[in-house]
N, C-alpha and C. Protein backbone atom coordinates (compact mmCIF):
# COMPACT_ATOMS: atom_id res chain seq x y z
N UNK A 1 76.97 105.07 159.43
CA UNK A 1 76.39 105.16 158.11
C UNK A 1 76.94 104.02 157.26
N UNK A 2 75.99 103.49 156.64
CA UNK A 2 76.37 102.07 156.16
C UNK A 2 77.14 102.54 154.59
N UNK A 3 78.14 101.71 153.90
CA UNK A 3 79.10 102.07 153.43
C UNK A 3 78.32 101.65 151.90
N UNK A 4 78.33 102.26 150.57
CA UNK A 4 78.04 102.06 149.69
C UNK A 4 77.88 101.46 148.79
N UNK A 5 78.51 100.51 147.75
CA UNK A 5 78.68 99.50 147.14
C UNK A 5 79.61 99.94 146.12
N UNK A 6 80.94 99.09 145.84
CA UNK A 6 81.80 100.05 144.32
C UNK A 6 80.89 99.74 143.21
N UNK A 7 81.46 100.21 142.36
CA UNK A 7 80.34 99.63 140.95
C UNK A 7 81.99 99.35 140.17
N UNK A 8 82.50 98.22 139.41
CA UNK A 8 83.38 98.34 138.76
C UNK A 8 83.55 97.56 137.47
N UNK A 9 84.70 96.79 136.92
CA UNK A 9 84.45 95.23 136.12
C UNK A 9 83.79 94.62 137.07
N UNK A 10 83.38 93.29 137.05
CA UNK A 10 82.75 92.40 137.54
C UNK A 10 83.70 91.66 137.73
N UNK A 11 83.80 90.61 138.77
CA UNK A 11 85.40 89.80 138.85
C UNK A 11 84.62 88.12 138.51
N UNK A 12 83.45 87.70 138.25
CA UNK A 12 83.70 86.78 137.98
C UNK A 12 82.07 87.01 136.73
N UNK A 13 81.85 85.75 136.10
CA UNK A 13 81.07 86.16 135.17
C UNK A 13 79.68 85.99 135.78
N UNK A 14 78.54 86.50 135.51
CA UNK A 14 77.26 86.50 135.90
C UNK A 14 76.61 84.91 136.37
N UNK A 15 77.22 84.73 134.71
CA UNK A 15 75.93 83.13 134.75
C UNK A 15 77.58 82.36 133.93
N UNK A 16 78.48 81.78 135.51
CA UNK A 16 79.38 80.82 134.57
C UNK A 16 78.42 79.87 133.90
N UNK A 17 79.73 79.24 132.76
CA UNK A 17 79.43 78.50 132.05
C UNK A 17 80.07 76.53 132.27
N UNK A 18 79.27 76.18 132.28
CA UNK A 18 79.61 74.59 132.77
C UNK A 18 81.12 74.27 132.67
N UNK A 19 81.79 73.12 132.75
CA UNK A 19 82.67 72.83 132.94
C UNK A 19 82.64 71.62 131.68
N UNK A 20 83.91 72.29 130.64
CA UNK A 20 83.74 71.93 129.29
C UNK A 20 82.77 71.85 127.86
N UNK A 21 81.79 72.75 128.47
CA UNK A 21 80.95 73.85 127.54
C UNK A 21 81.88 74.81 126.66
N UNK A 22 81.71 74.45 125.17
CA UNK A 22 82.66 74.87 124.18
C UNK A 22 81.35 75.78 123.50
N UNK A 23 81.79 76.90 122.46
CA UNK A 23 81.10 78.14 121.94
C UNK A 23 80.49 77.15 120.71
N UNK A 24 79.45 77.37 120.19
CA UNK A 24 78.99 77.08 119.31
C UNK A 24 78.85 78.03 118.15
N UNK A 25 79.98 77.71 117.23
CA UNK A 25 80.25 79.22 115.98
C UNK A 25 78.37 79.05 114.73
N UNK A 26 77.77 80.15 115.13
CA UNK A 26 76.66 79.77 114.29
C UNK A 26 77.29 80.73 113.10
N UNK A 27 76.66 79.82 111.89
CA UNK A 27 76.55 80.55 110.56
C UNK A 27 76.35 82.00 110.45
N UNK A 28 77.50 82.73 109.74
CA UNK A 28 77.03 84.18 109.18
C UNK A 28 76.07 84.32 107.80
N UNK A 29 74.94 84.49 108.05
CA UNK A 29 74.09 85.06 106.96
C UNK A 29 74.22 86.27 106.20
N UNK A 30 75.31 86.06 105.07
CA UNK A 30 75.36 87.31 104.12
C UNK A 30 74.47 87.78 103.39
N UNK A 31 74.48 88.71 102.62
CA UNK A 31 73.68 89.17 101.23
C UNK A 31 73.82 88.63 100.47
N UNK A 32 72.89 87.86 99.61
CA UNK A 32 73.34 87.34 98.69
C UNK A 32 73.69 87.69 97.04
N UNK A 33 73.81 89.18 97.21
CA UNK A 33 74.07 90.24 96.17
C UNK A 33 75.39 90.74 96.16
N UNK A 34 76.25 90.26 96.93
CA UNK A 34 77.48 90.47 97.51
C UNK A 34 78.30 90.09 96.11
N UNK A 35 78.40 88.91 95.90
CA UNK A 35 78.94 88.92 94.82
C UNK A 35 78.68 89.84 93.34
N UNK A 36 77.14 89.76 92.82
CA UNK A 36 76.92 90.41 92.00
C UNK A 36 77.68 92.13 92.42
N UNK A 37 77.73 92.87 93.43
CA UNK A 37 77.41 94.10 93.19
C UNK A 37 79.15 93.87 93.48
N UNK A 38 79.81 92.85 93.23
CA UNK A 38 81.61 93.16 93.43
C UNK A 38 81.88 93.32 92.00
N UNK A 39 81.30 92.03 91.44
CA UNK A 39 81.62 92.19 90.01
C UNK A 39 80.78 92.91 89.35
N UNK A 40 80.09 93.59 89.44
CA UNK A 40 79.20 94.96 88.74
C UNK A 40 80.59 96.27 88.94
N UNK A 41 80.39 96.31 90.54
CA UNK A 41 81.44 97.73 90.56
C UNK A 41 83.20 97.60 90.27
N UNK A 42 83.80 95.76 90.02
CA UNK A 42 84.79 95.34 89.69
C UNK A 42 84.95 95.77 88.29
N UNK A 43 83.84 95.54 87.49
CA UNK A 43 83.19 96.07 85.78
C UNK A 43 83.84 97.60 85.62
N UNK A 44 83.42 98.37 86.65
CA UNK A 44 83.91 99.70 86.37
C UNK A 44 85.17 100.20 87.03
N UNK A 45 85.74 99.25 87.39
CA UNK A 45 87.04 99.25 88.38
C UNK A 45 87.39 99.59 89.82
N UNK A 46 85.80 99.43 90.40
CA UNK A 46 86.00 99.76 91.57
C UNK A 46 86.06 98.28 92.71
N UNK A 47 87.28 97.89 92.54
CA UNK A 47 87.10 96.54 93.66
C UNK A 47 87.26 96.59 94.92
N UNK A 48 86.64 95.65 95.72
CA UNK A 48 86.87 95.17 97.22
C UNK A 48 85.10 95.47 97.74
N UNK A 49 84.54 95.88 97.05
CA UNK A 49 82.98 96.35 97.25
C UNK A 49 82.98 95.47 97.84
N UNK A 50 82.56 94.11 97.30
CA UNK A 50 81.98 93.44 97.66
C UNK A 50 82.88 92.26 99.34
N UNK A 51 83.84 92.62 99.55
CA UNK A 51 84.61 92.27 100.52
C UNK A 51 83.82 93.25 101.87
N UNK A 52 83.99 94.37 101.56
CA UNK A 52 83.16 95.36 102.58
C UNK A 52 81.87 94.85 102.90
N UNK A 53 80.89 94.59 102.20
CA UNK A 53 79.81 93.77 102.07
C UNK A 53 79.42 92.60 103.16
N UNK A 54 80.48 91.05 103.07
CA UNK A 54 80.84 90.76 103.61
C UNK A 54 81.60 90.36 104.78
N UNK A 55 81.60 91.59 105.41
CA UNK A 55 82.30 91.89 106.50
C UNK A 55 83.73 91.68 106.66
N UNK A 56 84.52 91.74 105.62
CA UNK A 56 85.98 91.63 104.92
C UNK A 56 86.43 93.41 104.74
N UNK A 57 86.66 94.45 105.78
CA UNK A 57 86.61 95.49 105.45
C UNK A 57 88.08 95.77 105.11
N UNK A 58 89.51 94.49 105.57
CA UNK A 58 90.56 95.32 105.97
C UNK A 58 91.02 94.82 104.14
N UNK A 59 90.66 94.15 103.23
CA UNK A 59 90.84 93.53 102.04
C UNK A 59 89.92 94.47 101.29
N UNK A 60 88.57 95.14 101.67
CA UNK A 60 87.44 95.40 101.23
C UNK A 60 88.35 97.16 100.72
N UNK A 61 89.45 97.35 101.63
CA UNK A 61 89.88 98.60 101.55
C UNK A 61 91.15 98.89 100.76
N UNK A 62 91.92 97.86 100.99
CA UNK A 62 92.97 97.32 100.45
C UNK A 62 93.12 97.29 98.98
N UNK A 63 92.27 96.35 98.39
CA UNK A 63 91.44 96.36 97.24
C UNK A 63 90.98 98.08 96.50
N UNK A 64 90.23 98.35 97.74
CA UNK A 64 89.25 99.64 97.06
C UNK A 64 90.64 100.81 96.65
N UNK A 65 91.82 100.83 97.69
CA UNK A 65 92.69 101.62 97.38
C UNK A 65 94.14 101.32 96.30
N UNK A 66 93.92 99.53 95.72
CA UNK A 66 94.94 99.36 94.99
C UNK A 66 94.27 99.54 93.76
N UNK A 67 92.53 99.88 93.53
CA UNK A 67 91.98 100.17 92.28
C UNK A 67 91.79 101.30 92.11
N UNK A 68 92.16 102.48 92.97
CA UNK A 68 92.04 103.54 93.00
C UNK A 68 93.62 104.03 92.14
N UNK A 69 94.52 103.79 92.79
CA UNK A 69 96.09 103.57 92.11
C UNK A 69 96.28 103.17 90.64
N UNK A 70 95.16 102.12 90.82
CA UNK A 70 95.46 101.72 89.10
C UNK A 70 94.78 102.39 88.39
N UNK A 71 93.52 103.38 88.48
CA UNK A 71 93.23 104.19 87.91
C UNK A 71 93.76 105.49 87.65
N UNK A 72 94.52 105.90 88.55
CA UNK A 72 95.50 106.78 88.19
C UNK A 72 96.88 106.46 87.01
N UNK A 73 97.06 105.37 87.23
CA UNK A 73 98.30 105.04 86.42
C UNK A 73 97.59 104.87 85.12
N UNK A 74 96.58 104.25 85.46
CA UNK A 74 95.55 104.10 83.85
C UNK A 74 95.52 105.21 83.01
N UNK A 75 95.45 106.49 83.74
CA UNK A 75 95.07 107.57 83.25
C UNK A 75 95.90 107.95 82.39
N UNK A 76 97.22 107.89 83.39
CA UNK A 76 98.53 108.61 82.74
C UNK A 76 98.71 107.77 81.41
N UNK A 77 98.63 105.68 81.42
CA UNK A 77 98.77 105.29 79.90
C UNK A 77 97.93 105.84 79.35
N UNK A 78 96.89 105.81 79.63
CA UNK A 78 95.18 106.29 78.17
C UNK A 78 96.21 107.57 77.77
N UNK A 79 96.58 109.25 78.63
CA UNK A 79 96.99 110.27 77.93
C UNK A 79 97.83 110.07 77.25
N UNK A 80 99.15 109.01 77.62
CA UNK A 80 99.99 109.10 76.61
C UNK A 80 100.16 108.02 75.71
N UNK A 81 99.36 107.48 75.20
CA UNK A 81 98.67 106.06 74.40
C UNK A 81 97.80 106.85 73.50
N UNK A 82 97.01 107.99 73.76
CA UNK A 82 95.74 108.42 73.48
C UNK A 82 94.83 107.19 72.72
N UNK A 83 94.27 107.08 74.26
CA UNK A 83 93.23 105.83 74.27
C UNK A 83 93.62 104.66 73.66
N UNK A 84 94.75 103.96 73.60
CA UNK A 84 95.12 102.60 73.10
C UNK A 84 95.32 102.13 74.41
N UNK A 85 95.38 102.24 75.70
CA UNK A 85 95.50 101.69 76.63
C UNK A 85 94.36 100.84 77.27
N UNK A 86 93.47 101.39 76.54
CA UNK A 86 91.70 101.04 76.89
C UNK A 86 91.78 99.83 76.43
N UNK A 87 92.50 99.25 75.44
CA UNK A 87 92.38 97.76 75.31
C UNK A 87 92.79 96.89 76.09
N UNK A 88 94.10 97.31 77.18
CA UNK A 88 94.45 96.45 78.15
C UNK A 88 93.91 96.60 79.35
N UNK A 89 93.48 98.30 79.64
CA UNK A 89 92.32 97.74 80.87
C UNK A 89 91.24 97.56 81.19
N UNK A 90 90.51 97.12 80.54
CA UNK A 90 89.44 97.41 79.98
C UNK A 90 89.28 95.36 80.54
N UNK A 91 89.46 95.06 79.44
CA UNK A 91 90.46 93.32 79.97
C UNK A 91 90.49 93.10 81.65
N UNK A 92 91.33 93.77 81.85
CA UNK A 92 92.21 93.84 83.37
C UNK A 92 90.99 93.75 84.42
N UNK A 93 90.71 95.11 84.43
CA UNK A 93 89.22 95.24 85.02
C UNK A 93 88.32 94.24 85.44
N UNK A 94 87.95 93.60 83.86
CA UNK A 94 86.58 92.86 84.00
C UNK A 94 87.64 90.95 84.58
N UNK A 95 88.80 91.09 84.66
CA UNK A 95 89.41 89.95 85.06
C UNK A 95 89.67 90.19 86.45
N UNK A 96 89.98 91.30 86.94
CA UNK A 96 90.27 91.02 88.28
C UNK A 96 88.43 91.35 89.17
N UNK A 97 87.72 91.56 88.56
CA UNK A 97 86.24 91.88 88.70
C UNK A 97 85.38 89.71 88.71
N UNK A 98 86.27 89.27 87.88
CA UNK A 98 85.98 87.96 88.33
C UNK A 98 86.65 87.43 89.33
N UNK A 99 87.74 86.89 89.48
CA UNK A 99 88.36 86.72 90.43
C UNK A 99 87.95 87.24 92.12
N UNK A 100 88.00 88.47 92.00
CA UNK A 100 87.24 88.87 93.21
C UNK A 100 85.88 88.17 93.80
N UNK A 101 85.20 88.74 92.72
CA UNK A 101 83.90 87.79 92.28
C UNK A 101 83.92 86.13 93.44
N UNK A 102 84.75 85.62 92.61
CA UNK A 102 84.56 83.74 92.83
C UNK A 102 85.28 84.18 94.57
N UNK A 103 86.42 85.26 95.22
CA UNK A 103 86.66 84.92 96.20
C UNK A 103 85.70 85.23 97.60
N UNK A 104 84.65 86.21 96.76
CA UNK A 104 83.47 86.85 97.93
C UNK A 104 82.73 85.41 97.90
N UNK A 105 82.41 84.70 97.02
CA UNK A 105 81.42 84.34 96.82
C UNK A 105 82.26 82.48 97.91
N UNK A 106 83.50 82.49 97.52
CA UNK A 106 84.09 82.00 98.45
C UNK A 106 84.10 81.89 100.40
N UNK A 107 84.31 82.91 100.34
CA UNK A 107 84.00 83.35 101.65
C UNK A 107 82.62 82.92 102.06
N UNK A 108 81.38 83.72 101.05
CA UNK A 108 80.25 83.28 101.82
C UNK A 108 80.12 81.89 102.25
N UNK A 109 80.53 81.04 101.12
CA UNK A 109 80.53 79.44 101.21
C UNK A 109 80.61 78.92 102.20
N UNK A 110 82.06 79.52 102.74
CA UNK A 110 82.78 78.89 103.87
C UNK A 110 82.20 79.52 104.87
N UNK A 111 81.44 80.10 105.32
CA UNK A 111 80.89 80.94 106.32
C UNK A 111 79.57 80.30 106.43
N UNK A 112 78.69 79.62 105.31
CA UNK A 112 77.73 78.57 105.05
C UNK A 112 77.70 77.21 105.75
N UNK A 113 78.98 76.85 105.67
CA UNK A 113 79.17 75.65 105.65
C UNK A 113 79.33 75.13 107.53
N UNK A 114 78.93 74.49 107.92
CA UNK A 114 79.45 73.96 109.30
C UNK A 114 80.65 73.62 109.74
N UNK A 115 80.61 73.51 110.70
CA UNK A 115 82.65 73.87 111.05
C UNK A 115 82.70 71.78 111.72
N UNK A 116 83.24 71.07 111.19
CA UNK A 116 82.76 69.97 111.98
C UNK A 116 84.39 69.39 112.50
N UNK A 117 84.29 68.99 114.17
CA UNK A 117 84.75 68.83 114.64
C UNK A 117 85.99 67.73 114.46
């Protein structure tokens, strides 16, 4: 009885590839709302949106959980400020909501741009 075939990894690749054939990195095509909807939800203090967006999830989270923190601490100045704290984050917010902003919009750039040898 003739013997079966294994099925396993493969030990060499299907269709090698020539000899000094290098990868060709093609352009990532983002959203181009990426920025707007960082600094929209940066506006209300929710940052890294737009990092997630971009396929930046481990910053996208990073972000989302150091604005989560600062809204808690926010809280505690606004109660014991009663609401005079709103003038400094209020500021804060819409500044680190730019910043973010120019670095998504960064990223896409460089992800635009050709990689030249």
């Amino acid at each position: 009885m003739p013997r079966m075939p294994e099925y396993g990894p493969p030990t060499q690749e299907m269709y090698p590839r020539p000899v000094g054939a290098g990868t060709v990195a093609v352009p990532q095509r983002y959203n181009p709302l990426a920025p707007w909807v960082e600094f929209i939800a940066g506006c209300f203090g929710f940052h890294g949106i737009g990092f997630l967006l971009v396929g930046k999830p481990v910053r996208g989270i990073a972000w989302l959980a150091l604005s989560l923190v600062k809204h808690a601490i926010g809280a505690v100045l606004i109660a014991a400020t009663v609401g005079a704290a709103l003038a400094c984050l209020v500021p804060l917010d819409i500044g680190i909501a730019v910043f973010l902003t120019l670095a998504v919009r960064r990223i896409m750039h460089h992800a635009a741009q050709p990689a030249t040898p």
